[in-house]
PDB file of N, CA and C in Angstrom:
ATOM      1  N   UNK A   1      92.740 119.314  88.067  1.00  0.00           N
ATOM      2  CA  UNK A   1      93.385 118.009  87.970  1.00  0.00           C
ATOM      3  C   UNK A   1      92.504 116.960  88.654  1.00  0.00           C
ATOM      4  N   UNK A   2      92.159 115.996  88.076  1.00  0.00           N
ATOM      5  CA  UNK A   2      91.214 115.045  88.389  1.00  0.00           C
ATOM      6  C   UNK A   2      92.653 113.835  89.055  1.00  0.00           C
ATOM      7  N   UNK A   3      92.200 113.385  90.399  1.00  0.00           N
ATOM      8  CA  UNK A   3      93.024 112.349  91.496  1.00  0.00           C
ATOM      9  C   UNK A   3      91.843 111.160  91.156  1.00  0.00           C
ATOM     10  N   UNK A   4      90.659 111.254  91.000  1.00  0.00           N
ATOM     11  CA  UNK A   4      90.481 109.946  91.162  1.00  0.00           C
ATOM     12  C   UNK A   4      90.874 108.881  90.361  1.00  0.00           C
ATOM     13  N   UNK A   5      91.107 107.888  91.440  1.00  0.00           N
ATOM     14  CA  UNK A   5      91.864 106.261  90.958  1.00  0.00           C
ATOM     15  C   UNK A   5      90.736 105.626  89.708  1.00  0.00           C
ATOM     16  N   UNK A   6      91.507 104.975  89.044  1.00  0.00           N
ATOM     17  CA  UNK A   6      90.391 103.818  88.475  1.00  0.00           C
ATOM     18  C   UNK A   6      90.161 102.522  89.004  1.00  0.00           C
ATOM     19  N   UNK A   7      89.041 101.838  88.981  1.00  0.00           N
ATOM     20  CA  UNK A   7      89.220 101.081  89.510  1.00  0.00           C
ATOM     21  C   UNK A   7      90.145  99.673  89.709  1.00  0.00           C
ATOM     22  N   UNK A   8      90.764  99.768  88.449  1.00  0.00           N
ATOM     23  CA  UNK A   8      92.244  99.174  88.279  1.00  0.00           C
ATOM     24  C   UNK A   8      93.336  99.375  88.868  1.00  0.00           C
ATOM     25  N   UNK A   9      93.374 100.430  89.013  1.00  0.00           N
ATOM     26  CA  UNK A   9      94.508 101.109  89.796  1.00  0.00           C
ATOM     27  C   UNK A   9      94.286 101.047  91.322  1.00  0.00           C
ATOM     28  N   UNK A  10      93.104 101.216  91.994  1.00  0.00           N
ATOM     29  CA  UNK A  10      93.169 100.468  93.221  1.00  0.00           C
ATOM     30  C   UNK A  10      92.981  99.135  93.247  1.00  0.00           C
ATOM     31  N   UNK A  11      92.831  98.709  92.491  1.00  0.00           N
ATOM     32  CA  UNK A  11      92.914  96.836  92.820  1.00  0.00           C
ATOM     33  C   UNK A  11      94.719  96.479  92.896  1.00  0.00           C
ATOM     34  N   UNK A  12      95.272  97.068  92.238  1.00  0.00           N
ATOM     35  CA  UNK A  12      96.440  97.135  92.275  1.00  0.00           C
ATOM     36  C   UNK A  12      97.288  97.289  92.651  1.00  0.00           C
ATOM     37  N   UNK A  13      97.026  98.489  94.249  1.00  0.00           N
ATOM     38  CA  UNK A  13      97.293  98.981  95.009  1.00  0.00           C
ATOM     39  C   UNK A  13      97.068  98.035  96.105  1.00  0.00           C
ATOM     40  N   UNK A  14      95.689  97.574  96.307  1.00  0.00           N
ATOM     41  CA  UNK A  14      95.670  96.109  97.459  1.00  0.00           C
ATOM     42  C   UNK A  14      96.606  95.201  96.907  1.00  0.00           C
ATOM     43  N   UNK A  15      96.524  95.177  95.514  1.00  0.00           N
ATOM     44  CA  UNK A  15      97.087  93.805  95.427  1.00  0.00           C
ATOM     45  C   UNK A  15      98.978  94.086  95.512  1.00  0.00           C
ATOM     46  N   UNK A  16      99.263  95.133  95.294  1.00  0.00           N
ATOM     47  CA  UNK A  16     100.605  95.265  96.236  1.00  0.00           C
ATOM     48  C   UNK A  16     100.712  95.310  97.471  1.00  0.00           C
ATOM     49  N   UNK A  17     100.078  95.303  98.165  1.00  0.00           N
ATOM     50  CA  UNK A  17     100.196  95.078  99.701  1.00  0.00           C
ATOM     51  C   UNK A  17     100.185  94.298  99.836  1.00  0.00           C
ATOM     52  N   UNK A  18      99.418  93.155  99.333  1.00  0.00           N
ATOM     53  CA  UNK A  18      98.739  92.143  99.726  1.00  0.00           C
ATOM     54  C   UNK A  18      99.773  90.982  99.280  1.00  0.00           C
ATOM     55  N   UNK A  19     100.668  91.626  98.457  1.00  0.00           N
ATOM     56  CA  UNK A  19     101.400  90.397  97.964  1.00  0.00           C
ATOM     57  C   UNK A  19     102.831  90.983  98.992  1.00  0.00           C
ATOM     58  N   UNK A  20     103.095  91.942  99.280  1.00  0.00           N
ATOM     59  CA  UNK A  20     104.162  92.516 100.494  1.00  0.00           C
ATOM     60  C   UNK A  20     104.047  91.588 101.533  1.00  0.00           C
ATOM     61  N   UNK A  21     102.684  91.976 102.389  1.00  0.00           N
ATOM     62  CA  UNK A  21     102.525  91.407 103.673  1.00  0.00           C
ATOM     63  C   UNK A  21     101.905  89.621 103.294  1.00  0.00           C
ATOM     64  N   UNK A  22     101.911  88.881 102.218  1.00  0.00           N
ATOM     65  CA  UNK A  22     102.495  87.570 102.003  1.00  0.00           C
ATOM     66  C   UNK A  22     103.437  87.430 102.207  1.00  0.00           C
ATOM     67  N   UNK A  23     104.424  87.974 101.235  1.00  0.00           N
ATOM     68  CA  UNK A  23     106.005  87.807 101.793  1.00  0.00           C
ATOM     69  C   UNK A  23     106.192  87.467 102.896  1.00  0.00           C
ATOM     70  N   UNK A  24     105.820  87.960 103.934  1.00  0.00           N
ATOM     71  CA  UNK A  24     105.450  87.958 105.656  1.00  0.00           C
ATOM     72  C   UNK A  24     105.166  86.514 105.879  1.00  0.00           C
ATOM     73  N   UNK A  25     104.244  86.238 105.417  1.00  0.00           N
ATOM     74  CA  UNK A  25     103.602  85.459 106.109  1.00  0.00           C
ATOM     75  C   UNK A  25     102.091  85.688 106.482  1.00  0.00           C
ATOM     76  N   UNK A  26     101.866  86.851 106.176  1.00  0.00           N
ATOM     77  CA  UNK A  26     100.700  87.454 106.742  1.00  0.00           C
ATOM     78  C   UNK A  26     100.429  87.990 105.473  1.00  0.00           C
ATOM     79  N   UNK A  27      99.247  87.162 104.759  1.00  0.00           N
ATOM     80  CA  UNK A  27      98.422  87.770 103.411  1.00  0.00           C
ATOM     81  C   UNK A  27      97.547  88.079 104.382  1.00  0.00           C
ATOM     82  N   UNK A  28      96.697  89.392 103.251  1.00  0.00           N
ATOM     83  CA  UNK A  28      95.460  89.886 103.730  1.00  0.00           C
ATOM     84  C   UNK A  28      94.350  89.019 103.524  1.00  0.00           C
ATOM     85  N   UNK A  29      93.115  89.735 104.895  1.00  0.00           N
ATOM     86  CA  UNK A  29      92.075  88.755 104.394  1.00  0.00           C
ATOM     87  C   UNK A  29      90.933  89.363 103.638  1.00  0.00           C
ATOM     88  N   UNK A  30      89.704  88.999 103.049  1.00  0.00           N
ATOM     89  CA  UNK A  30      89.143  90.128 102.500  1.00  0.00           C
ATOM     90  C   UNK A  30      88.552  90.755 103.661  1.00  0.00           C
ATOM     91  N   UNK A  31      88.386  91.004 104.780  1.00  0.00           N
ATOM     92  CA  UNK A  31      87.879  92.153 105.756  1.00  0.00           C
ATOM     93  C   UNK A  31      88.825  92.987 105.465  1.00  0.00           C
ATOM     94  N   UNK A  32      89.832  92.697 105.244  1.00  0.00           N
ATOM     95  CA  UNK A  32      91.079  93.872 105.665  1.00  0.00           C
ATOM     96  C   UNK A  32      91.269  94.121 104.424  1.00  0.00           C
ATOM     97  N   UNK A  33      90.951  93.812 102.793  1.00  0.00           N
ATOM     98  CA  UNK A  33      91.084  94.488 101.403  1.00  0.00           C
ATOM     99  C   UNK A  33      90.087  95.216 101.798  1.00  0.00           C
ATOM    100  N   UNK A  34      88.735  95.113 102.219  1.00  0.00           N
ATOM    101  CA  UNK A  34      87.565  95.505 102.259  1.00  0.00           C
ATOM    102  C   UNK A  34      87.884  97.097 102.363  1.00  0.00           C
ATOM    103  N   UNK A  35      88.806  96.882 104.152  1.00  0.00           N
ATOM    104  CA  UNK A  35      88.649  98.119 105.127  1.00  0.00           C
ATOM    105  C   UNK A  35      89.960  98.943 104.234  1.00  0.00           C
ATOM    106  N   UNK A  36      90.909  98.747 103.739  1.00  0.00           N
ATOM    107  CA  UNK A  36      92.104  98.975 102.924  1.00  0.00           C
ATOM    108  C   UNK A  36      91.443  99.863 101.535  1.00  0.00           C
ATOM    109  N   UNK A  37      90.273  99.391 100.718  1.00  0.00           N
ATOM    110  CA  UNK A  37      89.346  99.320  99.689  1.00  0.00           C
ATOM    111  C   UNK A  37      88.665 100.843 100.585  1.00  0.00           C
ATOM    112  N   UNK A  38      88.281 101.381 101.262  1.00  0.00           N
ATOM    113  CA  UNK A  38      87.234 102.309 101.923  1.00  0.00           C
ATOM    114  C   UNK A  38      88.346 103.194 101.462  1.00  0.00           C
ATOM    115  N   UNK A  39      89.256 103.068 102.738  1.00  0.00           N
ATOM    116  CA  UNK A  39      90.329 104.059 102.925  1.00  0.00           C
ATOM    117  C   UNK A  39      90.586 104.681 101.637  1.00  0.00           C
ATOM    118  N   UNK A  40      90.554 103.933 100.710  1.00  0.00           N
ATOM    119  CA  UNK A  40      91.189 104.382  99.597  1.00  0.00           C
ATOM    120  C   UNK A  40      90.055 105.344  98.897  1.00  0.00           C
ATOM    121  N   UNK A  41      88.789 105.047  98.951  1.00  0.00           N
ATOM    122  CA  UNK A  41      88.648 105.758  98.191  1.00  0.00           C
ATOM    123  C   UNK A  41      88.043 106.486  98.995  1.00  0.00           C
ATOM    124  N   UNK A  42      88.495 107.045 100.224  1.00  0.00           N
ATOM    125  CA  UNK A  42      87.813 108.129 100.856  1.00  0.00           C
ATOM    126  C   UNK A  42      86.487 107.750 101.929  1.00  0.00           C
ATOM    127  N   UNK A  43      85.804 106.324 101.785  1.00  0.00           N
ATOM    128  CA  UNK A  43      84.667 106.125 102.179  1.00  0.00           C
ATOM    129  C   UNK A  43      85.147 105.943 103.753  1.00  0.00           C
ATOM    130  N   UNK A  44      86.679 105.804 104.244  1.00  0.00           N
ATOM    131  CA  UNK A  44      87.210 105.747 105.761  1.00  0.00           C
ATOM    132  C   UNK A  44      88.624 106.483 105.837  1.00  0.00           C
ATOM    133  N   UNK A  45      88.894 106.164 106.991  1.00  0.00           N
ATOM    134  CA  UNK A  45      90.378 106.785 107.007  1.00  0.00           C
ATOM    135  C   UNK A  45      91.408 105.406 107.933  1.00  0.00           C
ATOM    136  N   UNK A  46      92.063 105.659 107.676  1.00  0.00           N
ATOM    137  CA  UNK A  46      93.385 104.534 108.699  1.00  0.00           C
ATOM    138  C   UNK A  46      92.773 105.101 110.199  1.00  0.00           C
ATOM    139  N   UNK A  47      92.886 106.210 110.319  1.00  0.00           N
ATOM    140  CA  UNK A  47      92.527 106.611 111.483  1.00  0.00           C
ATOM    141  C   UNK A  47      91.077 105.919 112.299  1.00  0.00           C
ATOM    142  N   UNK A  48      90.106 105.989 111.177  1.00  0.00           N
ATOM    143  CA  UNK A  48      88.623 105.507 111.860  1.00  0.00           C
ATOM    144  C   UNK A  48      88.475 104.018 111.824  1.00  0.00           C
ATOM    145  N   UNK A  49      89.534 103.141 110.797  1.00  0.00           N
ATOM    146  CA  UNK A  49      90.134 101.943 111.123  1.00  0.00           C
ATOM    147  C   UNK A  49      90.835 101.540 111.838  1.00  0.00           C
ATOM    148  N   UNK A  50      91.529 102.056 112.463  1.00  0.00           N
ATOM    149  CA  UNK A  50      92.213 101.751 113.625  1.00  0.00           C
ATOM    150  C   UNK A  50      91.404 101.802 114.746  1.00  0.00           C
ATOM    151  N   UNK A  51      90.838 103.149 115.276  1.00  0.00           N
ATOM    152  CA  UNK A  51      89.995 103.382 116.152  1.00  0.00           C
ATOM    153  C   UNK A  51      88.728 102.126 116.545  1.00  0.00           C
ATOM    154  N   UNK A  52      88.070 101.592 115.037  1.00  0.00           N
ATOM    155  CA  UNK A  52      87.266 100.866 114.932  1.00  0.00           C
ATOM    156  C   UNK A  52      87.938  99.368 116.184  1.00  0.00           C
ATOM    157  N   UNK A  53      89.142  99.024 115.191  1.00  0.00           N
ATOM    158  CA  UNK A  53      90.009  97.591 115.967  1.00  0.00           C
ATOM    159  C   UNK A  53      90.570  97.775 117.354  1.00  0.00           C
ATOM    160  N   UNK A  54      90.906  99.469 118.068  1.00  0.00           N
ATOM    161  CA  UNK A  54      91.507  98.998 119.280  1.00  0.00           C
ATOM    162  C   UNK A  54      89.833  99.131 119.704  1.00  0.00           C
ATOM    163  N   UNK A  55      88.839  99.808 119.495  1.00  0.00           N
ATOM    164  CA  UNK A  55      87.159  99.389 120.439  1.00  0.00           C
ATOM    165  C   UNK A  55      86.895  98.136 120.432  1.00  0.00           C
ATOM    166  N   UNK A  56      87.396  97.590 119.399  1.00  0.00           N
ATOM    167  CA  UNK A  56      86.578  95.932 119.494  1.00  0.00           C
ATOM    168  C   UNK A  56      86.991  95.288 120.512  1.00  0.00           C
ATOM    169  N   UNK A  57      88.943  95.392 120.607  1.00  0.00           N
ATOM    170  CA  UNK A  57      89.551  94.822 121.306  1.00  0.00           C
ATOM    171  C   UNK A  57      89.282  95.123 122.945  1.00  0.00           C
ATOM    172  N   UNK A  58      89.013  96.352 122.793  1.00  0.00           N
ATOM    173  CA  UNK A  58      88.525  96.624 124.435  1.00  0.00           C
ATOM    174  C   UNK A  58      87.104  96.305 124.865  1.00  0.00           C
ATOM    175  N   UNK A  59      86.345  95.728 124.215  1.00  0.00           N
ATOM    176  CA  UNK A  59      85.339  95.110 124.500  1.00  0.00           C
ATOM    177  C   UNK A  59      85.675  94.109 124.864  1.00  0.00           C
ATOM    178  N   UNK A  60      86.274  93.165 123.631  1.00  0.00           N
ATOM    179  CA  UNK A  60      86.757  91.444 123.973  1.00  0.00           C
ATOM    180  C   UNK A  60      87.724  91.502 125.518  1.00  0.00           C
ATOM    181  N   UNK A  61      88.708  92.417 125.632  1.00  0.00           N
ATOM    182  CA  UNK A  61      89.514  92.199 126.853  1.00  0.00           C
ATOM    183  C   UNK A  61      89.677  93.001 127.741  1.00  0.00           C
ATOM    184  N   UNK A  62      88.581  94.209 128.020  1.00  0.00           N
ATOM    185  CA  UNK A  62      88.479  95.208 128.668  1.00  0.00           C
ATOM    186  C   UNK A  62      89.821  95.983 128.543  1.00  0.00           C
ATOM    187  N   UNK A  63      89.702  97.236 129.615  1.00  0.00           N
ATOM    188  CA  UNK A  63      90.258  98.525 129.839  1.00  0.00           C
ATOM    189  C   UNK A  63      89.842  99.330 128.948  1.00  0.00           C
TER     190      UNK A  63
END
C-alpha cells in the first residue's frame, strides 16, 4: 500500500490548518507552513520542531 501524499493533498492539509488557526486569530506564517510542510512529509518531526523553538527561546531568554 503506497501512503505517500500528493502534493495536493498536502497543500490541503496546511491549508486546513491554516484556515482553523485564522479562525483564531492566529493564521500561519510561511516559516511555520514551511516547518508544518517537513513534518509532513517526513523531512522533520513535531518533536525536532518543537525542540528546535524551546532552544531558540533559551538562547533569547536563558535557562
Amino acid at each position: 500500500m503506497n501512503n505517500k501524499q500528493t502534493e495536493k493533498e498536502i497543500q490541503e492539509k496546511i491549508k486546513k490548518v491554516d484556515g482553523a488557526m485564522a479562525q483564531e486569530g492566529m493564521p500561519l506564517t510561511k516559516e511555520l507552513k514551511q516547518k508544518l510542510y517537513k513534518c509532513i512529509i517526513g523531512e522533520s518531526s513535531t518533536e525536532i520542531e518543537r525542540r528546535k523553538i524551546i532552544e531558540k527561546y533559551r538562547r533569547i531568554y536563558g535557562q
